[in-house]
C-alpha atoms as a PDB file:
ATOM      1  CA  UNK A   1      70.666 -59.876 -16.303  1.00  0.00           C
ATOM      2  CA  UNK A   2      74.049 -58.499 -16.040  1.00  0.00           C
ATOM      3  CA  UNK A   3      74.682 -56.554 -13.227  1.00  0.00           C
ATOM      4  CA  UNK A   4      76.423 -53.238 -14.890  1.00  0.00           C
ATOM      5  CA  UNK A   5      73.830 -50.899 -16.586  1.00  0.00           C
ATOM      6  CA  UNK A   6      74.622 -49.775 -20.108  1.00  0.00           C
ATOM      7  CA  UNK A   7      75.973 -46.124 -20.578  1.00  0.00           C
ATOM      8  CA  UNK A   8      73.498 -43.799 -21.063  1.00  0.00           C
ATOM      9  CA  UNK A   9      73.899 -42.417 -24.689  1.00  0.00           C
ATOM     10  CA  UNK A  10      76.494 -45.142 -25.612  1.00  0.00           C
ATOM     11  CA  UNK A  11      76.256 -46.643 -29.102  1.00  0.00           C
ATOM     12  CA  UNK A  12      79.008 -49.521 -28.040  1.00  0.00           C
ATOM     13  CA  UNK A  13      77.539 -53.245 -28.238  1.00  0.00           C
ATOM     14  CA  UNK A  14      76.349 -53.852 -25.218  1.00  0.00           C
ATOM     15  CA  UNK A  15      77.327 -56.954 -22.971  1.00  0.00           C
ATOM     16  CA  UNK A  16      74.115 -58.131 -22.208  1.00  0.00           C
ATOM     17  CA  UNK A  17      73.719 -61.639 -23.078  1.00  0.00           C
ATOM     18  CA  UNK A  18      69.527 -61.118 -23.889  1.00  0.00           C
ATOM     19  CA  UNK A  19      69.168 -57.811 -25.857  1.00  0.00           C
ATOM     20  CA  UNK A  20      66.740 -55.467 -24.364  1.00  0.00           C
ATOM     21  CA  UNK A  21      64.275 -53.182 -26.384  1.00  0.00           C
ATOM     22  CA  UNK A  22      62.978 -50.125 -25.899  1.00  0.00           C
ATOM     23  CA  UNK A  23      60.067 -49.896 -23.949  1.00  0.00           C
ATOM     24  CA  UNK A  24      58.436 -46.060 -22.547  1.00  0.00           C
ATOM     25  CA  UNK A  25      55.663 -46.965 -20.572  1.00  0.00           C
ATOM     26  CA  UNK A  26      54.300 -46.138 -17.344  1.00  0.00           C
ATOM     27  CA  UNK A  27      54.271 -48.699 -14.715  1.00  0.00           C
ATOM     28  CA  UNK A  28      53.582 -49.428 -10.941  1.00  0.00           C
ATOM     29  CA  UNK A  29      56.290 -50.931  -8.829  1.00  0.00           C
ATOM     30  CA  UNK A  30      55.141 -52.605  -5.430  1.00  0.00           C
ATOM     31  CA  UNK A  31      57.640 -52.880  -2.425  1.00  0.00           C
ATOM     32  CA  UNK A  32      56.504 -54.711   0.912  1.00  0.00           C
ATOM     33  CA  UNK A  33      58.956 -53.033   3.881  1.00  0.00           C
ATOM     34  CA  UNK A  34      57.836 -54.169   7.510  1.00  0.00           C
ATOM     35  CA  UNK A  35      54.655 -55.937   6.008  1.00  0.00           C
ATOM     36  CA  UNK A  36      54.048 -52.663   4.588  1.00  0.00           C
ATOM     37  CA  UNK A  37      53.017 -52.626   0.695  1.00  0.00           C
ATOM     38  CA  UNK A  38      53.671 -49.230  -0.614  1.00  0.00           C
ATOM     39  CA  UNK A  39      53.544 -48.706  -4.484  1.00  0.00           C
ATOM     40  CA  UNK A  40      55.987 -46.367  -6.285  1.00  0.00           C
ATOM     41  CA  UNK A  41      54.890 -44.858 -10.074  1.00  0.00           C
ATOM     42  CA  UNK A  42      57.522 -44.816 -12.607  1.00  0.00           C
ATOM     43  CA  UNK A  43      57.999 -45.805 -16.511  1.00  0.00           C
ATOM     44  CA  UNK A  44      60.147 -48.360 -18.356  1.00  0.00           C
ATOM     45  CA  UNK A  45      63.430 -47.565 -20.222  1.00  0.00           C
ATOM     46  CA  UNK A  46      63.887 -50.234 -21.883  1.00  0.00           C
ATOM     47  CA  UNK A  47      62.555 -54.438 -21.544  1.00  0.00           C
ATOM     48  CA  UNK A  48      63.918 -57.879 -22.205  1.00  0.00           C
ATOM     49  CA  UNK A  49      63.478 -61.062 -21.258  1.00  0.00           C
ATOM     50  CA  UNK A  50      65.939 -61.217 -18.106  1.00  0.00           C
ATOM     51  CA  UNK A  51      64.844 -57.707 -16.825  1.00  0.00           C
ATOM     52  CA  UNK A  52      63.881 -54.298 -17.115  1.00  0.00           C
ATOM     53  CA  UNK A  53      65.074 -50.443 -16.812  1.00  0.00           C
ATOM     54  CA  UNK A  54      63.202 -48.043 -15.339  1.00  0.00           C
ATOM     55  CA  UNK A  55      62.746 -44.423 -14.137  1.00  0.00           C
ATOM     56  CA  UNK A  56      61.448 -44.401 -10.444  1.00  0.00           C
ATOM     57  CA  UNK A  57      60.221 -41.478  -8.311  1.00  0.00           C
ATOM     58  CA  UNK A  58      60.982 -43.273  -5.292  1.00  0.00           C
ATOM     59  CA  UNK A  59      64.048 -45.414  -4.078  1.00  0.00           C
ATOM     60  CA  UNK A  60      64.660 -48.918  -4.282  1.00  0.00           C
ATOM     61  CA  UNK A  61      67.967 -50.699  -2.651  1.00  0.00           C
ATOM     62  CA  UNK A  62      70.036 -53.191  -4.571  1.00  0.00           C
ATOM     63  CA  UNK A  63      69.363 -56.691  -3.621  1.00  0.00           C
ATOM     64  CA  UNK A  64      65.589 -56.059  -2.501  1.00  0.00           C
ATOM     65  CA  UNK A  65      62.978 -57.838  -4.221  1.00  0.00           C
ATOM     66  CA  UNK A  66      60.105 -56.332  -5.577  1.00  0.00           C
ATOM     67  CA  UNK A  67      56.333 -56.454  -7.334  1.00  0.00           C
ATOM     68  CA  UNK A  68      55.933 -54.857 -11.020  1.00  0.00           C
ATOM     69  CA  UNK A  69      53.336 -54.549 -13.213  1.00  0.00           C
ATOM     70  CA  UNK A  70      54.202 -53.216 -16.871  1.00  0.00           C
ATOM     71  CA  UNK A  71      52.270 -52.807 -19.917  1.00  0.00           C
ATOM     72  CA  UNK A  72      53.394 -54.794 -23.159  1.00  0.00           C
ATOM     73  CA  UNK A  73      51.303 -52.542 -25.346  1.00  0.00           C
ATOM     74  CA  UNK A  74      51.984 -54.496 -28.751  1.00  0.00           C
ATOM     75  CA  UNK A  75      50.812 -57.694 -27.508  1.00  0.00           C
ATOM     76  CA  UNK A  76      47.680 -55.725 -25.501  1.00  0.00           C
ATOM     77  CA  UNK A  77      49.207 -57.647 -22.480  1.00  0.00           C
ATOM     78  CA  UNK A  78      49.928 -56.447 -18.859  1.00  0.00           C
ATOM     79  CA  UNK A  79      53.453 -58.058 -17.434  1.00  0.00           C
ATOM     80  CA  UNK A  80      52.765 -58.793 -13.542  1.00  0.00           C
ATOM     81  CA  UNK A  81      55.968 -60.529 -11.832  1.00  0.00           C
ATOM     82  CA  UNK A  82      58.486 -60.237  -9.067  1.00  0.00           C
ATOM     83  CA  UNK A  83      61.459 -58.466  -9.706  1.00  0.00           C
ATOM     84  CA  UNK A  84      65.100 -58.357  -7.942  1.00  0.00           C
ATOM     85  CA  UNK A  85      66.964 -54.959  -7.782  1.00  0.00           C
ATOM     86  CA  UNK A  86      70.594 -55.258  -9.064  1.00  0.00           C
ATOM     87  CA  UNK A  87      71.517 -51.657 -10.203  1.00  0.00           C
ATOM     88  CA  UNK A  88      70.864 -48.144  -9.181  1.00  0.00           C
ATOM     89  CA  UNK A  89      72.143 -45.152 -10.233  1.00  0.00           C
ATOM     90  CA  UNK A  90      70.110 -41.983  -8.501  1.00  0.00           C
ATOM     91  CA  UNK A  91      66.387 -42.336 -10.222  1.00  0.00           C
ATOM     92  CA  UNK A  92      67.676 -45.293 -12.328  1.00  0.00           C
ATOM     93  CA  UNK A  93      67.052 -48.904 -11.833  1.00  0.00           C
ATOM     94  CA  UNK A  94      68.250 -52.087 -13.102  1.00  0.00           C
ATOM     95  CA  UNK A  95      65.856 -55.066 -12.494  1.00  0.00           C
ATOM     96  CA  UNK A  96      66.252 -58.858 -12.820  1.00  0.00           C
ATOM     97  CA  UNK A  97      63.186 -60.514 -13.288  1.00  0.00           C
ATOM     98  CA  UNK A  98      62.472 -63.602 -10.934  1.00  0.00           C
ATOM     99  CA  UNK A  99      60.120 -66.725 -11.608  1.00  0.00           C
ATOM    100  CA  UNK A 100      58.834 -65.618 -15.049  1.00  0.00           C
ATOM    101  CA  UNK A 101      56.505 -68.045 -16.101  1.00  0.00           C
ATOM    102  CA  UNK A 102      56.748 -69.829 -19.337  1.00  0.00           C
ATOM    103  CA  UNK A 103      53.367 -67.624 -20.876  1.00  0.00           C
ATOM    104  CA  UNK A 104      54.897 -64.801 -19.176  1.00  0.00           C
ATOM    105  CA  UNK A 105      58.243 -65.287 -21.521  1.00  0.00           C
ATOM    106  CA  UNK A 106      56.012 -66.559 -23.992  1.00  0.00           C
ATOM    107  CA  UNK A 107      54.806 -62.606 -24.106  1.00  0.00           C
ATOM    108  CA  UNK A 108      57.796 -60.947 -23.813  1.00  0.00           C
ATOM    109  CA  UNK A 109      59.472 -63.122 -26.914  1.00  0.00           C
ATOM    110  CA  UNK A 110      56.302 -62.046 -28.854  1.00  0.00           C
ATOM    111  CA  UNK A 111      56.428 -58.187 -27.664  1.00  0.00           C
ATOM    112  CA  UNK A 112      59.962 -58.682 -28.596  1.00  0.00           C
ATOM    113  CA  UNK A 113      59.606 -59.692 -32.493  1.00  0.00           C
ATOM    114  CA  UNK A 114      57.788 -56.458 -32.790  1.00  0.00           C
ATOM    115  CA  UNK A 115      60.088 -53.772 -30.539  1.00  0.00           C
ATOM    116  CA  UNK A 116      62.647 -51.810 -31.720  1.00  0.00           C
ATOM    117  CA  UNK A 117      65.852 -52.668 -30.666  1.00  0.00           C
ATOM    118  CA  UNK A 118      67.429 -50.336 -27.781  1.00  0.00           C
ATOM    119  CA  UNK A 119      70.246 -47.774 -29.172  1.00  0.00           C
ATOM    120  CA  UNK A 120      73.811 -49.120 -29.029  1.00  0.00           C
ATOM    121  CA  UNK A 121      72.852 -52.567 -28.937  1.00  0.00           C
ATOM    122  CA  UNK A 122      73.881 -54.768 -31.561  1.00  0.00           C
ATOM    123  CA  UNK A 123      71.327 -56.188 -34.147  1.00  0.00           C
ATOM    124  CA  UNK A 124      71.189 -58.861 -37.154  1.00  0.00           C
ATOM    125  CA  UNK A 125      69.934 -58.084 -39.759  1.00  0.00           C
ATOM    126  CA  UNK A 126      67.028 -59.984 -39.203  1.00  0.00           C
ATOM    127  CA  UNK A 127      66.036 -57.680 -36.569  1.00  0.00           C
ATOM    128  CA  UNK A 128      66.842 -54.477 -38.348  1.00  0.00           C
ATOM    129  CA  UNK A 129      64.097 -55.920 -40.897  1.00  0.00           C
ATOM    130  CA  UNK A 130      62.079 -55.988 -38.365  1.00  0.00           C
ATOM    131  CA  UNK A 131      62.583 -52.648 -36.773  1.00  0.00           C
ATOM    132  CA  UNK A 132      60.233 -51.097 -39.224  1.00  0.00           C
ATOM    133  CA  UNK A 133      57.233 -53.668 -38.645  1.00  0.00           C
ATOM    134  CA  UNK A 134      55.183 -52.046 -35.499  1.00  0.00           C
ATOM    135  CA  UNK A 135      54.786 -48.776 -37.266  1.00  0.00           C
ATOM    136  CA  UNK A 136      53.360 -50.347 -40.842  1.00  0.00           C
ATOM    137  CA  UNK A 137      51.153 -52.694 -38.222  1.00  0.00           C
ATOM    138  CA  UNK A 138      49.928 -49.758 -36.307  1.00  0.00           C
ATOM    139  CA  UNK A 139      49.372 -47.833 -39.477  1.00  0.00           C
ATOM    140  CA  UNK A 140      47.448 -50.941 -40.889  1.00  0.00           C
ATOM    141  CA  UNK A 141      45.241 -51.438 -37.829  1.00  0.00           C
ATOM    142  CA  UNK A 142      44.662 -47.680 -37.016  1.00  0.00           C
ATOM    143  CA  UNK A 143      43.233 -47.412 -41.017  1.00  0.00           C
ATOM    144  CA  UNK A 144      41.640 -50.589 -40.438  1.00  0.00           C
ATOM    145  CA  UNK A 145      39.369 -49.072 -37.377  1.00  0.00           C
ATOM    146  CA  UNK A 146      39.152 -45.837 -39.223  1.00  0.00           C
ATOM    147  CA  UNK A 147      37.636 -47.896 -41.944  1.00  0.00           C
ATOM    148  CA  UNK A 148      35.448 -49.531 -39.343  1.00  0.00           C
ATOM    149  CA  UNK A 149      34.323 -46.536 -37.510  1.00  0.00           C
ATOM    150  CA  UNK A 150      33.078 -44.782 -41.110  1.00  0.00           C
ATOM    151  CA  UNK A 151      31.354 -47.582 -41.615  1.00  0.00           C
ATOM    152  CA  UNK A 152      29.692 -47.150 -38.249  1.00  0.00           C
ATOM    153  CA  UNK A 153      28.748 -43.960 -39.015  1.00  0.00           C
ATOM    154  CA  UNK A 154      27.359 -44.561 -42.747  1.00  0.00           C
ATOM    155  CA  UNK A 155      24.965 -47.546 -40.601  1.00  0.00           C
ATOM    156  CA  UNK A 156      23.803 -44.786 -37.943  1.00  0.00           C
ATOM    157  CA  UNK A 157      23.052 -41.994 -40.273  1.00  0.00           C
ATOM    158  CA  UNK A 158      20.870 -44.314 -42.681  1.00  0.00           C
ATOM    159  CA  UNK A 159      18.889 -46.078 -39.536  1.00  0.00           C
ATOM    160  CA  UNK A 160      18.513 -42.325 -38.157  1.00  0.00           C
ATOM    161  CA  UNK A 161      17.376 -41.118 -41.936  1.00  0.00           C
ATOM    162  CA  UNK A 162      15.004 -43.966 -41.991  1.00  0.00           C
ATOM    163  CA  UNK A 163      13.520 -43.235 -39.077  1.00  0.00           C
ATOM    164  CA  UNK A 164      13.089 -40.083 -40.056  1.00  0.00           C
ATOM    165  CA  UNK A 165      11.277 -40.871 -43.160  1.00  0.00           C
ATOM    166  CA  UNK A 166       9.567 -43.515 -41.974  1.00  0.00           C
ATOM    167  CA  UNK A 167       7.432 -40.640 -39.065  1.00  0.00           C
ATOM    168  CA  UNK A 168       7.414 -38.449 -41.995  1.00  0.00           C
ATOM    169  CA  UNK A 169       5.567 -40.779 -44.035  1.00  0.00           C
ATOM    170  CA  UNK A 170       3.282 -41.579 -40.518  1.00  0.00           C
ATOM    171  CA  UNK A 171       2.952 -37.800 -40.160  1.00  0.00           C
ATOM    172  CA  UNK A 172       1.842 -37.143 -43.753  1.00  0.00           C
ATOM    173  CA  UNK A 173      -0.753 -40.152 -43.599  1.00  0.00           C
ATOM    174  CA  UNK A 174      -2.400 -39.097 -40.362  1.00  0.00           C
ATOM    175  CA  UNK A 175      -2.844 -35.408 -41.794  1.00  0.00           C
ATOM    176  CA  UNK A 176      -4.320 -36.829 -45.060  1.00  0.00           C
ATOM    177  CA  UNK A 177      -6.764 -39.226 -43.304  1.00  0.00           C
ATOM    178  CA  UNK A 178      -7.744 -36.256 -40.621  1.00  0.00           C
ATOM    179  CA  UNK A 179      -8.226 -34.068 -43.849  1.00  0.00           C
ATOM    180  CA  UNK A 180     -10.286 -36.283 -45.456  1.00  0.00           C
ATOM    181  CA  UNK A 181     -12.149 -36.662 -42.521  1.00  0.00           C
ATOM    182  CA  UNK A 182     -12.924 -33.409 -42.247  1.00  0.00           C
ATOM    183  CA  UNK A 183     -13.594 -33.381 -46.079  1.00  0.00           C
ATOM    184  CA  UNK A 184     -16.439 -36.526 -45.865  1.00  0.00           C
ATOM    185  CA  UNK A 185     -17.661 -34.502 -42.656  1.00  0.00           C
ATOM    186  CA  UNK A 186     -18.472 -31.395 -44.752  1.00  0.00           C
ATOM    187  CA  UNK A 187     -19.632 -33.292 -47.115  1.00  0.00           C
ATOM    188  CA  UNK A 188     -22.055 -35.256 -45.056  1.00  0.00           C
ATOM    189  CA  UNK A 189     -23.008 -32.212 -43.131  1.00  0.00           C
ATOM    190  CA  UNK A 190     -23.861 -30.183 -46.910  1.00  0.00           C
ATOM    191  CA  UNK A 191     -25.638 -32.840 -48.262  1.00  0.00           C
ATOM    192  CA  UNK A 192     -27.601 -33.121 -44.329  1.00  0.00           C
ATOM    193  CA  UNK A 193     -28.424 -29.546 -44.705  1.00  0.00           C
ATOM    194  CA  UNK A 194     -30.001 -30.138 -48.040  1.00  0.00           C
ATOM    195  CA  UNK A 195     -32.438 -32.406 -46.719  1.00  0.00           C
ATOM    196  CA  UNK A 196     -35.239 -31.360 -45.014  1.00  0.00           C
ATOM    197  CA  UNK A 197     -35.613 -32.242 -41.299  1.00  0.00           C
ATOM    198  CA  UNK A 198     -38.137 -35.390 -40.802  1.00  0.00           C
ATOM    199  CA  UNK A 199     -39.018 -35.136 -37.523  1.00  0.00           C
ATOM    200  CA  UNK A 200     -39.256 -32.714 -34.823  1.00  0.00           C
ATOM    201  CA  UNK A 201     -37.740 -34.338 -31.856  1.00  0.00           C
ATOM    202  CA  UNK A 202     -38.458 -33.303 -28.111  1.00  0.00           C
ATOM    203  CA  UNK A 203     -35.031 -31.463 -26.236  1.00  0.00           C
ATOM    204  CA  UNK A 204     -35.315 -34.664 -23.653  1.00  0.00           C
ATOM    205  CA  UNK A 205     -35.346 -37.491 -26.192  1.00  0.00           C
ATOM    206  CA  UNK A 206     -32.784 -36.171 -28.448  1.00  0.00           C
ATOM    207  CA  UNK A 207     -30.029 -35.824 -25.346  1.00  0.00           C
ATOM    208  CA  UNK A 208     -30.845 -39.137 -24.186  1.00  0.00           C
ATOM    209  CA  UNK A 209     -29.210 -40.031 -27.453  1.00  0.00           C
ATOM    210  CA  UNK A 210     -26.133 -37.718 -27.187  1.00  0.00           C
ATOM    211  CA  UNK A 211     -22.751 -39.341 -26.854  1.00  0.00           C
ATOM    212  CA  UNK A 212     -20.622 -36.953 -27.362  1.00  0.00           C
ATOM    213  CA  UNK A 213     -20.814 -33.430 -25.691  1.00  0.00           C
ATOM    214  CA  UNK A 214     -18.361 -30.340 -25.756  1.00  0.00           C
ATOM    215  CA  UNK A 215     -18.969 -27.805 -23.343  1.00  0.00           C
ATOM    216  CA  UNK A 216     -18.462 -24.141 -24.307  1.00  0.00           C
ATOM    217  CA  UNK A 217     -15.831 -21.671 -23.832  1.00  0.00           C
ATOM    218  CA  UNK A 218     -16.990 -18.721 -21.923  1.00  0.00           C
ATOM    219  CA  UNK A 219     -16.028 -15.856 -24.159  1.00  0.00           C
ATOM    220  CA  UNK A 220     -13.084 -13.377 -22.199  1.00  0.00           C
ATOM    221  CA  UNK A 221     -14.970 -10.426 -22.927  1.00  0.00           C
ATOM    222  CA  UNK A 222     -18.027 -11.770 -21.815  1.00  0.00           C
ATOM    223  CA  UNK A 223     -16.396 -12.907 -18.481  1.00  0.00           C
ATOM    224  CA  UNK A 224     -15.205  -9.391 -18.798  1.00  0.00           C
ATOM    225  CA  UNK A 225     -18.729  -8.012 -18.888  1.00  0.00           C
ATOM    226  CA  UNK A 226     -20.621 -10.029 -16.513  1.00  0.00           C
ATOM    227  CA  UNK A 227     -22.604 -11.030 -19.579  1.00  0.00           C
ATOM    228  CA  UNK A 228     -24.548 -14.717 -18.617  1.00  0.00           C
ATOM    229  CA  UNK A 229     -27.564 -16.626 -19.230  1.00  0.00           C
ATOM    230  CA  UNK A 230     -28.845 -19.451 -20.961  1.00  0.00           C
ATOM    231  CA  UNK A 231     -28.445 -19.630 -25.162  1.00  0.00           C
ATOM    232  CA  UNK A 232     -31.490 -21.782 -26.553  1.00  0.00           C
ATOM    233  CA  UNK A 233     -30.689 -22.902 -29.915  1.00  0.00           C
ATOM    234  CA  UNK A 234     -32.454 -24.757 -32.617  1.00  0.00           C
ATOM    235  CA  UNK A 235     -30.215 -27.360 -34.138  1.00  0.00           C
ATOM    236  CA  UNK A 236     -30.664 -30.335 -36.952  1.00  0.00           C
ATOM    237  CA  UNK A 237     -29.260 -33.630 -36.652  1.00  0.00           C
ATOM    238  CA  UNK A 238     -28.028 -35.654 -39.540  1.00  0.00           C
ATOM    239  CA  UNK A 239     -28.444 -39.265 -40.186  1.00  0.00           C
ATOM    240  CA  UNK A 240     -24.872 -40.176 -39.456  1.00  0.00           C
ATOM    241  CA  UNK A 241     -25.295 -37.998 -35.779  1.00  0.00           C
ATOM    242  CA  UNK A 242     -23.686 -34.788 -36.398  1.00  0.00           C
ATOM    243  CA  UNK A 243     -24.934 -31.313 -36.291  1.00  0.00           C
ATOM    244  CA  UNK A 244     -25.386 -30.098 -39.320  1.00  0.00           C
ATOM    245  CA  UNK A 245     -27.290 -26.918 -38.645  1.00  0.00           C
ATOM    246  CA  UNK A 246     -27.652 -24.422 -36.024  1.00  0.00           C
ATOM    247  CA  UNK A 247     -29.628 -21.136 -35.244  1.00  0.00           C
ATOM    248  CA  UNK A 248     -29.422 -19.089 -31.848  1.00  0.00           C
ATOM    249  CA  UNK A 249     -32.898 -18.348 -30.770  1.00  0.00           C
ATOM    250  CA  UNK A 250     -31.913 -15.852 -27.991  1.00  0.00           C
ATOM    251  CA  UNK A 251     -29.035 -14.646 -26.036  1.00  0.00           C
ATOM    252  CA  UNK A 252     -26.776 -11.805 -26.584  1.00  0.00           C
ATOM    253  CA  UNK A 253     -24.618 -12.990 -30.033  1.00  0.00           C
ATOM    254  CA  UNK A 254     -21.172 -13.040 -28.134  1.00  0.00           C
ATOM    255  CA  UNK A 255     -22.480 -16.170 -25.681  1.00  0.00           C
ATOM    256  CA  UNK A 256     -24.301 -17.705 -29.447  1.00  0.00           C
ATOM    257  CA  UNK A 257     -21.317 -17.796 -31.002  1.00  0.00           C
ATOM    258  CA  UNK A 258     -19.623 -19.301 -28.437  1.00  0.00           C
ATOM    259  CA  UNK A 259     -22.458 -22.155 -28.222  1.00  0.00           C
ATOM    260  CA  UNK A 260     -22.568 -22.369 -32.099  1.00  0.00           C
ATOM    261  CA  UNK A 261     -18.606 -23.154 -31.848  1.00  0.00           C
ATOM    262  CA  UNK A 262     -19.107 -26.294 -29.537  1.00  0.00           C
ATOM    263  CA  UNK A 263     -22.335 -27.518 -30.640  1.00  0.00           C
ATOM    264  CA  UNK A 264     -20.187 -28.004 -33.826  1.00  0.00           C
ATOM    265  CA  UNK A 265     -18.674 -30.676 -32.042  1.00  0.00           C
ATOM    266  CA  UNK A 266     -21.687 -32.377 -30.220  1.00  0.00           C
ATOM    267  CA  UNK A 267     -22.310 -35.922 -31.788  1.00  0.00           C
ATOM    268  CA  UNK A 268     -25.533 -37.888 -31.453  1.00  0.00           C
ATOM    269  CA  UNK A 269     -26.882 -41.321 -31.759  1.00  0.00           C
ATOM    270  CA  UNK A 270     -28.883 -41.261 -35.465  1.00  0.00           C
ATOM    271  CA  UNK A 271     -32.512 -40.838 -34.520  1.00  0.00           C
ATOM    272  CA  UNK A 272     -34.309 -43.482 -36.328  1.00  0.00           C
ATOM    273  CA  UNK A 273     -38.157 -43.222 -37.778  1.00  0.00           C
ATOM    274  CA  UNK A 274     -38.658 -47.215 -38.689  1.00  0.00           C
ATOM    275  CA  UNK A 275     -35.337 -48.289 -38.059  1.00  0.00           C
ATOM    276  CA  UNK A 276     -33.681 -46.363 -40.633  1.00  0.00           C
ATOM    277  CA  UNK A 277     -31.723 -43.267 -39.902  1.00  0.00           C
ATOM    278  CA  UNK A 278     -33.322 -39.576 -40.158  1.00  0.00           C
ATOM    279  CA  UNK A 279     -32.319 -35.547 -39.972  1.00  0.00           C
ATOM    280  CA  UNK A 280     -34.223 -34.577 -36.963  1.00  0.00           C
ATOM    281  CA  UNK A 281     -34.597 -31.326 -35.646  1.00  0.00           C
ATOM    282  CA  UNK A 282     -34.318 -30.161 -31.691  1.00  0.00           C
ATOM    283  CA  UNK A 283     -33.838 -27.843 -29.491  1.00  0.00           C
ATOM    284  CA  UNK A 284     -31.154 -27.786 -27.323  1.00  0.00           C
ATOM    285  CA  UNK A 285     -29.861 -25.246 -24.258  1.00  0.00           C
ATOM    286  CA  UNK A 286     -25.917 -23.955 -23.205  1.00  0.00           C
ATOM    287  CA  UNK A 287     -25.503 -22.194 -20.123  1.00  0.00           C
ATOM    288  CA  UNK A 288     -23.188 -19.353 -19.344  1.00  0.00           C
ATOM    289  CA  UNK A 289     -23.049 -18.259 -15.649  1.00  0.00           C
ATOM    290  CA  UNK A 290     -19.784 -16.878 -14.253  1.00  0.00           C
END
């Protein structure tokens, strides 16, 4: 590296033997004084391979020897070496670099190719050809992940629309099974209804054989009015278990209706006559006490 810095604002050739390129990037500059490390922030003027410019906010003196770590952003590579100082001008530093390694000149050649040329310093026009290259790359790759991230999106907003129509369709089958349910239960229950009862079952016997029971809710106003007491009802059974018909036998109506609205719910084993299935009728008591 020569040791005179080049003008500021000068558009003479310059005498450097390696031309240097222009290189604005922050980077970290490590100085060890009385086995003290201390690190100093700055940013790069300009880069070749013999040694670097740079800004410092702190001071360095001429001849000292130095850490620095520097980004090479178009090779997405981060230069770490040792450094010597050989110029400084107030906030401005000259550096020589010291034991590059071969990758680490390997890197800089290759950042380089792709870096503009520093003002004032002369260029072939091989390079000048070049000068124009990192801005079409950059423009290339940026459209390139553009490209990739609409892509992205196109692959999210399908799997999220599938999704979607995929618990749609789950949504819209359980409603039409319950439905039908429902549907075949009425059904059952009408055709139940049309068929006389064949047997009159005893109250004990018929809820040894329930399996499913729903207990009532007590009716607010009731609550309300201290109304209680026990609702007897008479109820038929269909084949398939279900109650198909009810009738409050006493009570005042607002506890029936409230029993009538669970027993609607109550499920029973099918009381068999011969091992076959029949409507039996019973009798059957819900209890209201506050």
């Amino acid at each position: 590296m020569a040791t005179g810095a080049q003008a500021r604002g000068s558009v003479l050739p310059s005498r450097r033997r390696v031309p240097r390129f222009r290189l604005q990037a922050p980077l970290d500059v490590t100085v060890s004084r009385s086995g003290t490390a201390d690190m100093v922030p700055g940013r790069s003027i300009n880069l070749g391979e013999r040694g670097i410019a740079i800004m410092l906010a702190g001071e360095l003196v001429p001849g000292e020897t130095v850490s620095i770590e520097v980004p090479l952003p178009l090779v997405a590579g981060l230069l770490r070496t040792r450094a010597m100082v050989r110029y400084q001008d107030k906030l401005r530093y000259g550096l020589e670099f010291v034991g590059l390694s071969a990758k680490q000149r390997a890197a800089i050649r290759e950042w380089t190719r792709r870096a503009p040329l520093e003002t004032g310093v002369a260029a072939s026009p091989s390079s000048l050809s070049e000068k124009g290259k990192p801005d079409a790359e950059r423009n290339a790759t940026a459209g390139r992940h553009e490209k990739l991230r609409r892509k992205r999106r196109a692959v999210v907003w399908g799997v999220l629309l599938t999704l979607v129509a995929i618990a749609s369709s789950v949504l819209w089958w359980r409603w039409t099974r319950t439905w039908h349910e429902l549907e075949s239960g009425l059904n059952a229950a009408q055709t139940a209804v049309a068929e006389k009862p064949q047997a009159q079952v005893p109250a004990e016997v018929m809820e040894r054989l329930l399996i499913h029971r729903v207990e009532p809710v007590y009716p607010p106003e009731a609550r309300r009015s201290r109304i209680q007491g026990i609702v007897a009802l008479d109820i038929v059974v269909g084949r398939d278990g279900s109650v198909v018909s009810m009738r409050a036998l006493n009570g005042p109506d607002v506890l029936a209706r409230a029993a009538m609205d669970a027993l609607r719910w109550w499920k029973f084993e099918p009381y068999r006559i011969n091992g076959e299935p029949a409507v039996a009728e019973t009798t059957v008591a819900v209890e209201f006490k506050r």
